[in-house]
N, C-alpha and C. Protein backbone atom coordinates (compact mmCIF):
# COMPACT_ATOMS: atom_id res chain seq x y z
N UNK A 1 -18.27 6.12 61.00
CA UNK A 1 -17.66 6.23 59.69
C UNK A 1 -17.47 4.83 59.10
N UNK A 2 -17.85 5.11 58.11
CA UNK A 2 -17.69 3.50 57.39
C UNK A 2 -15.99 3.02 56.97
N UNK A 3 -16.05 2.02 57.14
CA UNK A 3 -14.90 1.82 56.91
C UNK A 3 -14.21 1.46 55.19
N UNK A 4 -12.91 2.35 55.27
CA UNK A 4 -12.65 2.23 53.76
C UNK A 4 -12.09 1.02 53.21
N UNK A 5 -12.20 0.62 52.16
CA UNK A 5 -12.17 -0.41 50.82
C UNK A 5 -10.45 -0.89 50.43
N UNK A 6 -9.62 -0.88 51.08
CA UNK A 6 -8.22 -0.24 50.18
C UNK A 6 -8.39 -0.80 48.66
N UNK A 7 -8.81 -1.78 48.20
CA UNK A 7 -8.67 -2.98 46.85
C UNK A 7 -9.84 -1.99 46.08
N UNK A 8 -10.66 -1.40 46.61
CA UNK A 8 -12.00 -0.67 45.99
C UNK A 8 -11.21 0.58 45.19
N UNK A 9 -10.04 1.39 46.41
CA UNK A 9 -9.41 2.39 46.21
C UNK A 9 -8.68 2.24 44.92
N UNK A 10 -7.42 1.15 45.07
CA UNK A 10 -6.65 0.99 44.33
C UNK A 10 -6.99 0.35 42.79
N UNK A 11 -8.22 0.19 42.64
CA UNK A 11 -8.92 -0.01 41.29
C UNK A 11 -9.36 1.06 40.87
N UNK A 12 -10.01 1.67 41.58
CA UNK A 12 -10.22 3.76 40.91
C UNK A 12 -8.72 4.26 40.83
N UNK A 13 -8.11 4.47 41.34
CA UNK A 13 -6.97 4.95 41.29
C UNK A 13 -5.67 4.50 39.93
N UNK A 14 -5.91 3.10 39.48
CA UNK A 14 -5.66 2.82 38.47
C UNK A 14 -6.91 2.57 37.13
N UNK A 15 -7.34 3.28 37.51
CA UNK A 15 -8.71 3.07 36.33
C UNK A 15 -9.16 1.87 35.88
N UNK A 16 -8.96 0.74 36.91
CA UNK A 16 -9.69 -0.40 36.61
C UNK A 16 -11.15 -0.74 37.42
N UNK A 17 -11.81 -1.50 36.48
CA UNK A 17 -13.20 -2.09 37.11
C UNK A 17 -12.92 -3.52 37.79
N UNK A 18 -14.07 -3.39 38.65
CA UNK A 18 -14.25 -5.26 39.72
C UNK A 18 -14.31 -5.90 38.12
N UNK A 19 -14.65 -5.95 37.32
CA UNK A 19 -15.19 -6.82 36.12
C UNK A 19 -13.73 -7.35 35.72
N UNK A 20 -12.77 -6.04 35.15
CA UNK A 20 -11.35 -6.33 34.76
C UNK A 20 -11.10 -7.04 35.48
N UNK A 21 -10.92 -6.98 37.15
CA UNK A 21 -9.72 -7.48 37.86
C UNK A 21 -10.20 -8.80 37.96
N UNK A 22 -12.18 -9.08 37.72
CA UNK A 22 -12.52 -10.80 37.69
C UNK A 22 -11.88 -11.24 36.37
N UNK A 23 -11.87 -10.75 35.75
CA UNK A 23 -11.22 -11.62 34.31
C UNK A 23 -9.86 -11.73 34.58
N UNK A 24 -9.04 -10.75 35.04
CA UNK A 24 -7.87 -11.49 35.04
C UNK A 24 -7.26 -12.15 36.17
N UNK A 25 -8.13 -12.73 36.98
CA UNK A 25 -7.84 -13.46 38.22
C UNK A 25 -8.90 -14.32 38.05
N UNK A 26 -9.90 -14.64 36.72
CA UNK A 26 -10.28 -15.73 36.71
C UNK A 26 -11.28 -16.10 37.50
N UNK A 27 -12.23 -15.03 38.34
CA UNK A 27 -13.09 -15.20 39.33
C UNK A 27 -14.60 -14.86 39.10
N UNK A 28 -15.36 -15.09 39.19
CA UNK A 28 -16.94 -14.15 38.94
C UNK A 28 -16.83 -12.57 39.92
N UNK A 29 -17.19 -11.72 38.80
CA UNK A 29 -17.71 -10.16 39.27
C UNK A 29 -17.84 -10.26 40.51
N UNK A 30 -19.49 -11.27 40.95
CA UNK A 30 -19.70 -10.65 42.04
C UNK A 30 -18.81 -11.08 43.27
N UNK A 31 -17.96 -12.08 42.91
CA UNK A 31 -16.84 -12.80 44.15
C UNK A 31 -16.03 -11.01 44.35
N UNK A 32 -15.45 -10.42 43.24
CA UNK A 32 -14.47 -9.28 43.58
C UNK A 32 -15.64 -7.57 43.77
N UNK A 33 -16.62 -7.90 43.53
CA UNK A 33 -17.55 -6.88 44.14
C UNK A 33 -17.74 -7.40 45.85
N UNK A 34 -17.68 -8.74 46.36
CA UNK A 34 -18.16 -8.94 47.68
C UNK A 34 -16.69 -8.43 48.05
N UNK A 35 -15.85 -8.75 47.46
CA UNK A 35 -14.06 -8.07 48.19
C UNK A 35 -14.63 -6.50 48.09
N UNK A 36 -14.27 -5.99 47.32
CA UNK A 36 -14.82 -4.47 47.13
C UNK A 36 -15.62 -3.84 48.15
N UNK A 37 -17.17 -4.67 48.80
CA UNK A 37 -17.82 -4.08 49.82
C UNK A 37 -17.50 -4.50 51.06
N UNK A 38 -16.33 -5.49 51.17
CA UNK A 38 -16.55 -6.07 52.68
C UNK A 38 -16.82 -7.06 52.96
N UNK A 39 -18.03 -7.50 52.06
CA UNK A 39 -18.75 -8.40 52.04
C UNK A 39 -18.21 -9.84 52.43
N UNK A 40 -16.66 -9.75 52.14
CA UNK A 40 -15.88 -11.32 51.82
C UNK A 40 -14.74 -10.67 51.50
N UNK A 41 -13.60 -11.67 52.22
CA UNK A 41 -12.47 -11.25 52.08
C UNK A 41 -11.48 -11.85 51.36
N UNK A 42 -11.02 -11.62 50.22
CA UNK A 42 -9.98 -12.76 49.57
C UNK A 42 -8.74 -13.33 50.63
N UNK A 43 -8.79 -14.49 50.03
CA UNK A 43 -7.60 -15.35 50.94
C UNK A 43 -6.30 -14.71 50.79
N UNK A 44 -5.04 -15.17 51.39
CA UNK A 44 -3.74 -14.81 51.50
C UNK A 44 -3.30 -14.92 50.04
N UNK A 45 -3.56 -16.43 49.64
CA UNK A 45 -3.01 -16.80 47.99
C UNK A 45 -3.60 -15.83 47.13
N UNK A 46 -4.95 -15.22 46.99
CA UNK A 46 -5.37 -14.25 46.43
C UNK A 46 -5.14 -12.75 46.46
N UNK A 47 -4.82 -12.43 47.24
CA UNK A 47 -4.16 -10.97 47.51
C UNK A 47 -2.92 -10.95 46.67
N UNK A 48 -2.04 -12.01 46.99
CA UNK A 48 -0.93 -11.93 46.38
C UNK A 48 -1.32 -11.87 44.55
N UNK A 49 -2.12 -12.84 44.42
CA UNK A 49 -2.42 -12.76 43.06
C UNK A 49 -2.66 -11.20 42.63
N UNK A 50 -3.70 -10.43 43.87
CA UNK A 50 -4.69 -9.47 42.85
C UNK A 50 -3.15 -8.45 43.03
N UNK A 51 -2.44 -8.36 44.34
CA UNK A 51 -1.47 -7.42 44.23
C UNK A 51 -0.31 -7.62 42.59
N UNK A 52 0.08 -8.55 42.25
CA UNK A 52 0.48 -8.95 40.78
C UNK A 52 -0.31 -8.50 39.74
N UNK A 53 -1.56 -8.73 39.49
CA UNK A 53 -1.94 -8.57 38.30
C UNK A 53 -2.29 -6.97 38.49
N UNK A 54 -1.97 -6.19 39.98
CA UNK A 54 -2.63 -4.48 39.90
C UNK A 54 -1.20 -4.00 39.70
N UNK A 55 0.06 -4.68 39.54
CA UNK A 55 1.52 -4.49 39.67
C UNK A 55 1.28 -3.58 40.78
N UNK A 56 2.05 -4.27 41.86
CA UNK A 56 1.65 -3.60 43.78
C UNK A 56 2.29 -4.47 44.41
N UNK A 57 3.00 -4.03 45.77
CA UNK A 57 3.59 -4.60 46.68
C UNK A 57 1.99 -5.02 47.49
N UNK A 58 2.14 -6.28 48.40
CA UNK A 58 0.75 -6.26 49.60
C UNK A 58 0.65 -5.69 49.90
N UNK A 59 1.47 -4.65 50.71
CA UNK A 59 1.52 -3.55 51.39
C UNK A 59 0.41 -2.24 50.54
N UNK A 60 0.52 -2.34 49.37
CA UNK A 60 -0.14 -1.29 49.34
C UNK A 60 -1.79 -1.91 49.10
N UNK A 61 -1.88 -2.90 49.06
CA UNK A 61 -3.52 -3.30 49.40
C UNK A 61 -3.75 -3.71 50.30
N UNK A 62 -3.13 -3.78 51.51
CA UNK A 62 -3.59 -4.55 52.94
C UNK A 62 -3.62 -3.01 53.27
N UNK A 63 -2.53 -2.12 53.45
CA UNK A 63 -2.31 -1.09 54.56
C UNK A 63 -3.89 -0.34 54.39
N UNK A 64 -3.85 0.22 55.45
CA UNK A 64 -5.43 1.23 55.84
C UNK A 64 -5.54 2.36 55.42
């Protein structure tokens, strides 16, 4: 089973796109599409950011 996305989740779930959340964290698409697949993992300082701008505790984008 592949393993799930939580940051992939919590952008469908609030009806936002990887595109939105690069503009307002200031990053290129494909940097928050490689978060999205796995591909690359945002740093500590960045989580905190993306958890702020999705209004979210860490907890609800780290947990599994």
């Amino acid at each position: 089973m592949k393993d799930l996305n939580r940051l992939k989740v919590v952008l469908v779930e609030q009806k936002k796109t990887g595109k939105w959340l690069a503009e307002q964290l200031g990053k290129d698409p494909s940097t928050v599409s490689k978060w999205c697949s796995n591909k690359m993992q945002p740093s500590l300082e960045m989580l905190v950011n993306i958890a702020k701008v999705l209004d979210l505790s860490l907890i609800h984008i780290c947990e599994p």
